[in-house]
N, C-alpha and C. Protein backbone atom coordinates (compact mmCIF):
# COMPACT_ATOMS: atom_id res chain seq x y z
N UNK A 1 0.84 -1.19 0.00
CA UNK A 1 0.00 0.00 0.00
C UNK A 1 0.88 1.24 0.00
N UNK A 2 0.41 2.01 -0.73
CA UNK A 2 1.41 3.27 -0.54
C UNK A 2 1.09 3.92 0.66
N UNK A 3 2.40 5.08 0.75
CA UNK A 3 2.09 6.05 2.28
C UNK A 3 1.62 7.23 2.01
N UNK A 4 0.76 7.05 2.98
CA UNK A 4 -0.39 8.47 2.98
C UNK A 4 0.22 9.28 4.02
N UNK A 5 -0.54 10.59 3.85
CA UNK A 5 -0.19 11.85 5.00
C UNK A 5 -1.16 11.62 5.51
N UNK A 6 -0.97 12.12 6.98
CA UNK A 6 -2.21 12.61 8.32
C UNK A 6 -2.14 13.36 8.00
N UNK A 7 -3.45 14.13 7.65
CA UNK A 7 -3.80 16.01 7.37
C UNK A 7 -4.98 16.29 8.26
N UNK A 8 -4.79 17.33 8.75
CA UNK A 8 -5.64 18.36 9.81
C UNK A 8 -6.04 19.63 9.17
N UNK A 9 -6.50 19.90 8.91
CA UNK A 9 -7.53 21.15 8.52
C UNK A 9 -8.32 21.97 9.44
N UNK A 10 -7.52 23.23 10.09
CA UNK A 10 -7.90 23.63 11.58
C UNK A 10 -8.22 24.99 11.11
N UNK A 11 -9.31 25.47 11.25
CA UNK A 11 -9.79 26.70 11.58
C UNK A 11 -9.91 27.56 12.86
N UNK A 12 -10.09 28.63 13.32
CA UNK A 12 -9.80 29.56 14.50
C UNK A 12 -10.96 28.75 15.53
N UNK A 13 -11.90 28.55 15.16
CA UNK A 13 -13.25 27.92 15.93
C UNK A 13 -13.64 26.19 15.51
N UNK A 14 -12.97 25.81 14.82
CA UNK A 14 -13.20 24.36 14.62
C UNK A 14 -12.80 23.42 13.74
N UNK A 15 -12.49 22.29 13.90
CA UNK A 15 -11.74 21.27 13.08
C UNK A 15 -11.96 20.85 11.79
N UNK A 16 -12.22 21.69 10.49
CA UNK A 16 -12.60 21.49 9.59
C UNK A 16 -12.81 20.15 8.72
N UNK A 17 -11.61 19.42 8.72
CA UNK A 17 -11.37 18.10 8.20
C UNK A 17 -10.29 17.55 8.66
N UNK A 18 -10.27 16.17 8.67
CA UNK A 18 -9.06 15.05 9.74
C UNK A 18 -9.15 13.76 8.62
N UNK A 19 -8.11 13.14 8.48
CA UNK A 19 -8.09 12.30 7.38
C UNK A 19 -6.84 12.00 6.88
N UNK A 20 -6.38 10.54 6.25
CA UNK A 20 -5.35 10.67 5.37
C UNK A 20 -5.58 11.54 3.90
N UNK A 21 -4.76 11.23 3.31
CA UNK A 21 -4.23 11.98 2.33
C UNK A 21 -2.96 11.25 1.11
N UNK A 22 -3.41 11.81 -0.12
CA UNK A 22 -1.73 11.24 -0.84
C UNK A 22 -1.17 12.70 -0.94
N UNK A 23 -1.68 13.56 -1.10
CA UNK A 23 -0.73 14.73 -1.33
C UNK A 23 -1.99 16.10 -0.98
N UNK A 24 -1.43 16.61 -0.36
CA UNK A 24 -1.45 18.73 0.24
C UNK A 24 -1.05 19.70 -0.88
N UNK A 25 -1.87 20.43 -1.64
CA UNK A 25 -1.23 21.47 -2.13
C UNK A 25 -2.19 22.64 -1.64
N UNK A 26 -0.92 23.61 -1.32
CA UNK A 26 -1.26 25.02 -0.97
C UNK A 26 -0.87 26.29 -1.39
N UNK A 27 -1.46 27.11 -1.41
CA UNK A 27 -0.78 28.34 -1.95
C UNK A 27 -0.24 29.08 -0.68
N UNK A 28 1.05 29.24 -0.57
CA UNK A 28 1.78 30.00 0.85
C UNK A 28 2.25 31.38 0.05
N UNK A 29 3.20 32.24 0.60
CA UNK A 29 3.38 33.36 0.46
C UNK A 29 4.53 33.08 -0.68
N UNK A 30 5.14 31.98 -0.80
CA UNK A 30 6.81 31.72 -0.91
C UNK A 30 6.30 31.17 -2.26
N UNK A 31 4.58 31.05 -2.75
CA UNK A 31 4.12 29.89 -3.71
C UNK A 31 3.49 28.76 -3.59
N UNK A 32 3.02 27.95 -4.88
CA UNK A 32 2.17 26.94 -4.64
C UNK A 32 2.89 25.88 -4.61
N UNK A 33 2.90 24.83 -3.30
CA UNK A 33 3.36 24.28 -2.77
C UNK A 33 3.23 22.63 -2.44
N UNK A 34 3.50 21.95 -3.20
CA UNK A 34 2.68 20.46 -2.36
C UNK A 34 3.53 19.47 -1.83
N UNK A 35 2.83 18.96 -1.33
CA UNK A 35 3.50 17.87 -0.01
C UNK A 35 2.85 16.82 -0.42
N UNK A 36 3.77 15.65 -0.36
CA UNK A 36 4.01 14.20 -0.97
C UNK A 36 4.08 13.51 0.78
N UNK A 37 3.95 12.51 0.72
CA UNK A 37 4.55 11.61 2.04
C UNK A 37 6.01 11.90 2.24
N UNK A 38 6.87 11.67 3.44
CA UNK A 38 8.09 11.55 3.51
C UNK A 38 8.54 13.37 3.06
N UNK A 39 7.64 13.89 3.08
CA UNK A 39 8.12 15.32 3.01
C UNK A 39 8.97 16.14 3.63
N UNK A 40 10.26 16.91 3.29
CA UNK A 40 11.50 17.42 4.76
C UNK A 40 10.24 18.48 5.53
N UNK A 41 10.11 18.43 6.84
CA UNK A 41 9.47 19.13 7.79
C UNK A 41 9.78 20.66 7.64
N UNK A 42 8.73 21.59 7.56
CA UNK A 42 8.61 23.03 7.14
C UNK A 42 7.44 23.40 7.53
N UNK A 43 7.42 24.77 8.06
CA UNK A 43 6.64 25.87 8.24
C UNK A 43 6.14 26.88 7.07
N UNK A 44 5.08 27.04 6.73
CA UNK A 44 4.91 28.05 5.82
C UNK A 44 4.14 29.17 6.14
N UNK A 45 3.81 30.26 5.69
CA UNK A 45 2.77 30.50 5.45
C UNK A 45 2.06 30.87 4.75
N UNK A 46 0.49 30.52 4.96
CA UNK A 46 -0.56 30.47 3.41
C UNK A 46 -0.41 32.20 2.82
N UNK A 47 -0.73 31.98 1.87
CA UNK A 47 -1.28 32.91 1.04
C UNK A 47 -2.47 34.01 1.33
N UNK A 48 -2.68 35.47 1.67
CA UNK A 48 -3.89 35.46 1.72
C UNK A 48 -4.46 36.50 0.86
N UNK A 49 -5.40 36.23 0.08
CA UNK A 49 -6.47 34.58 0.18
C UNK A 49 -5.69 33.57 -0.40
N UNK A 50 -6.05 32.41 0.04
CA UNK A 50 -5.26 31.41 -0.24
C UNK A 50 -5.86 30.18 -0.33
N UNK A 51 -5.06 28.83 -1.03
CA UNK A 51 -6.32 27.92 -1.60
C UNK A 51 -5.47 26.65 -1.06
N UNK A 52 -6.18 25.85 -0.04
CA UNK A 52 -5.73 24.25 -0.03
C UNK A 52 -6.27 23.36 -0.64
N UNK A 53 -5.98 22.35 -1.13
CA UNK A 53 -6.69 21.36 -1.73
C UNK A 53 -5.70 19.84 -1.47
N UNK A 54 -6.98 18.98 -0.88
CA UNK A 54 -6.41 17.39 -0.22
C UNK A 54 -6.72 16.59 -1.61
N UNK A 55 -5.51 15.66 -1.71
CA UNK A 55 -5.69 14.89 -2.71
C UNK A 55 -5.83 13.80 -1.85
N UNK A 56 -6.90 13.02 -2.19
CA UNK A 56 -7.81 11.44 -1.39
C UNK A 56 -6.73 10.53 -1.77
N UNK A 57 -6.79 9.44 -1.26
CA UNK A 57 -6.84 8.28 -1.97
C UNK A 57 -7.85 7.99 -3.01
N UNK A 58 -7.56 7.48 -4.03
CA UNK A 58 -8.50 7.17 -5.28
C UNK A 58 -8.80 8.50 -5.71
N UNK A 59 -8.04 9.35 -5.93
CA UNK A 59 -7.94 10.50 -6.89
C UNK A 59 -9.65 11.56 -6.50
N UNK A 60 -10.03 11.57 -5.14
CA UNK A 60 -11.18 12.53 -4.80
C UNK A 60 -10.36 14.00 -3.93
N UNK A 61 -10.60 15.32 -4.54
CA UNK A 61 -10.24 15.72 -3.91
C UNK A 61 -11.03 16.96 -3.43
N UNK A 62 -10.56 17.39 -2.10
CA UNK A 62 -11.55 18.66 -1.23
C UNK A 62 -10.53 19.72 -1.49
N UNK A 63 -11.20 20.58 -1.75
CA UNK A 63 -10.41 22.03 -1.84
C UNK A 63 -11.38 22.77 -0.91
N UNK A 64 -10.70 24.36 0.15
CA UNK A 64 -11.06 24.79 0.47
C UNK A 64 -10.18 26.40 0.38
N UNK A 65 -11.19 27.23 1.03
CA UNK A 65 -10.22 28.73 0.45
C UNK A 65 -10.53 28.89 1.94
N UNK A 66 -8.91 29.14 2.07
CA UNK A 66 -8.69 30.02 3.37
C UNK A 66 -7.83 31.12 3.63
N UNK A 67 -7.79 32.07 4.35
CA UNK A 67 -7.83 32.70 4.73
C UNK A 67 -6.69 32.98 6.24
N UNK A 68 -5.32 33.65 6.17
CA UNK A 68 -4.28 33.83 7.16
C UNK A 68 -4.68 32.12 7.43
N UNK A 69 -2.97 32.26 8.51
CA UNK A 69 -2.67 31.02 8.73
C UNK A 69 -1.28 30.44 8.26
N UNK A 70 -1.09 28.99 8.71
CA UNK A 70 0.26 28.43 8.23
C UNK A 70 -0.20 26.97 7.78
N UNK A 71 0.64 26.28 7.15
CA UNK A 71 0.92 25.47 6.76
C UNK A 71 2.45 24.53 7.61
N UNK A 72 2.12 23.72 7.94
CA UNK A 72 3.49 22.87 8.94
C UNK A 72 3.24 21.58 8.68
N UNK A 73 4.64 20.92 8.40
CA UNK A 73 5.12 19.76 7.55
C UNK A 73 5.51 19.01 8.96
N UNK A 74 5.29 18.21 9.49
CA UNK A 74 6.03 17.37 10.38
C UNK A 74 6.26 16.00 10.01
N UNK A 75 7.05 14.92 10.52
CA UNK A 75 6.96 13.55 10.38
C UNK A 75 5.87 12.81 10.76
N UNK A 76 5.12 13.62 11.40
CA UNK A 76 3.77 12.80 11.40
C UNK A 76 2.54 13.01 10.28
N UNK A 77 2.99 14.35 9.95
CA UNK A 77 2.02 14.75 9.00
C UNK A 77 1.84 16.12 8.45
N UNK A 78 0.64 16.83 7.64
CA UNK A 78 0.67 18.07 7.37
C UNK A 78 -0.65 18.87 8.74
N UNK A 79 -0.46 19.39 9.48
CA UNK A 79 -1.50 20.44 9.50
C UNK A 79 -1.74 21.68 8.54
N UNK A 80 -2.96 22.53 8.81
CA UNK A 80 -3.30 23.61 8.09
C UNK A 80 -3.62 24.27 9.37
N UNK A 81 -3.65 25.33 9.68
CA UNK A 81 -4.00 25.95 10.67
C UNK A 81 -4.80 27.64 10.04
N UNK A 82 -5.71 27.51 9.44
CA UNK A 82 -6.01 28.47 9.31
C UNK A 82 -6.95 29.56 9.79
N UNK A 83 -7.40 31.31 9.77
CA UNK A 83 -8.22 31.63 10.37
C UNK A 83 -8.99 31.17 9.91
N UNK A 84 -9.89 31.21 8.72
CA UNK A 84 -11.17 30.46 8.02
C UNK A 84 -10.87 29.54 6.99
N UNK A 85 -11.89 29.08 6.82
CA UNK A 85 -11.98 27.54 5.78
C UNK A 85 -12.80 27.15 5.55
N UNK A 86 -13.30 27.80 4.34
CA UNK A 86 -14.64 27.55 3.39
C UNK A 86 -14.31 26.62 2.10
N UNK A 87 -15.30 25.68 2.15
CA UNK A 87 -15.08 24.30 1.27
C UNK A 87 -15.83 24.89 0.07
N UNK A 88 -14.74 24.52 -1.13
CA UNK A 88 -14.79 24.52 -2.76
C UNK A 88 -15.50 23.60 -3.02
N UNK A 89 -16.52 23.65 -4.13
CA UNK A 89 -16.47 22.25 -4.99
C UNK A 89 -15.56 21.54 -5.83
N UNK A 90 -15.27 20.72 -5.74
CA UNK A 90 -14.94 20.01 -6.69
C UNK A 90 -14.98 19.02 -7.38
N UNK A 91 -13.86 18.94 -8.43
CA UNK A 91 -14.33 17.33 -9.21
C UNK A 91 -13.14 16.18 -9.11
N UNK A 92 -13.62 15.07 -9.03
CA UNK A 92 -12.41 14.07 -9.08
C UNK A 92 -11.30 14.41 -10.10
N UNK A 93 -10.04 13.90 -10.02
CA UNK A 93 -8.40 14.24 -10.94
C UNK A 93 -8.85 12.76 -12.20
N UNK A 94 -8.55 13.10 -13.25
CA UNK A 94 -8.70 12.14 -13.88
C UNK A 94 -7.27 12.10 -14.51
């Protein structure tokens, strides 16, 4: 099985989304950014306004637009820590 990320999706008032993951891309200040498993550990911060989007397992993915905040890479996983986090639609990656 391949290795997935633990991703957290944290807003100022509540836990937006908790879940694995194959890959994080975000827009930070430094650029758009994505995180693979086994990623070197980093601090960022988002973009604002700024856009995350979780790539699923089986190619489903959630995008949301948020708003201040960081982005942090650890060996356990990615958090998002942002002030807000309003969910995009989207469509599966084909």
């Amino acid at each position: 099985m391949a290795k997935l990320l633990q991703v957290e999706l944290v807003a100022v008032e509540e836990k937006v989304w908790s879940g694995q993951a194959e890959m994080v891309i975000a827009r930070t200040t430094e650029g758009e950014l994505g995180v693979l498993p086994s990623h070197a550990p980093l601090l960022g911060q988002l973009a604002n306004p700024g856009g995350v989007r979780i790539i699923l397992p089986g190619g489903e993915e959630k995008a949301y637009d948020v708003h201040g905040g960081f982005l942090s890479v650890t060996t356990e996983g990615v958090t998002v820590l942002a002030e807000t986090a309003t969910p995009v639609a989207t469509a599966a990656r084909h």
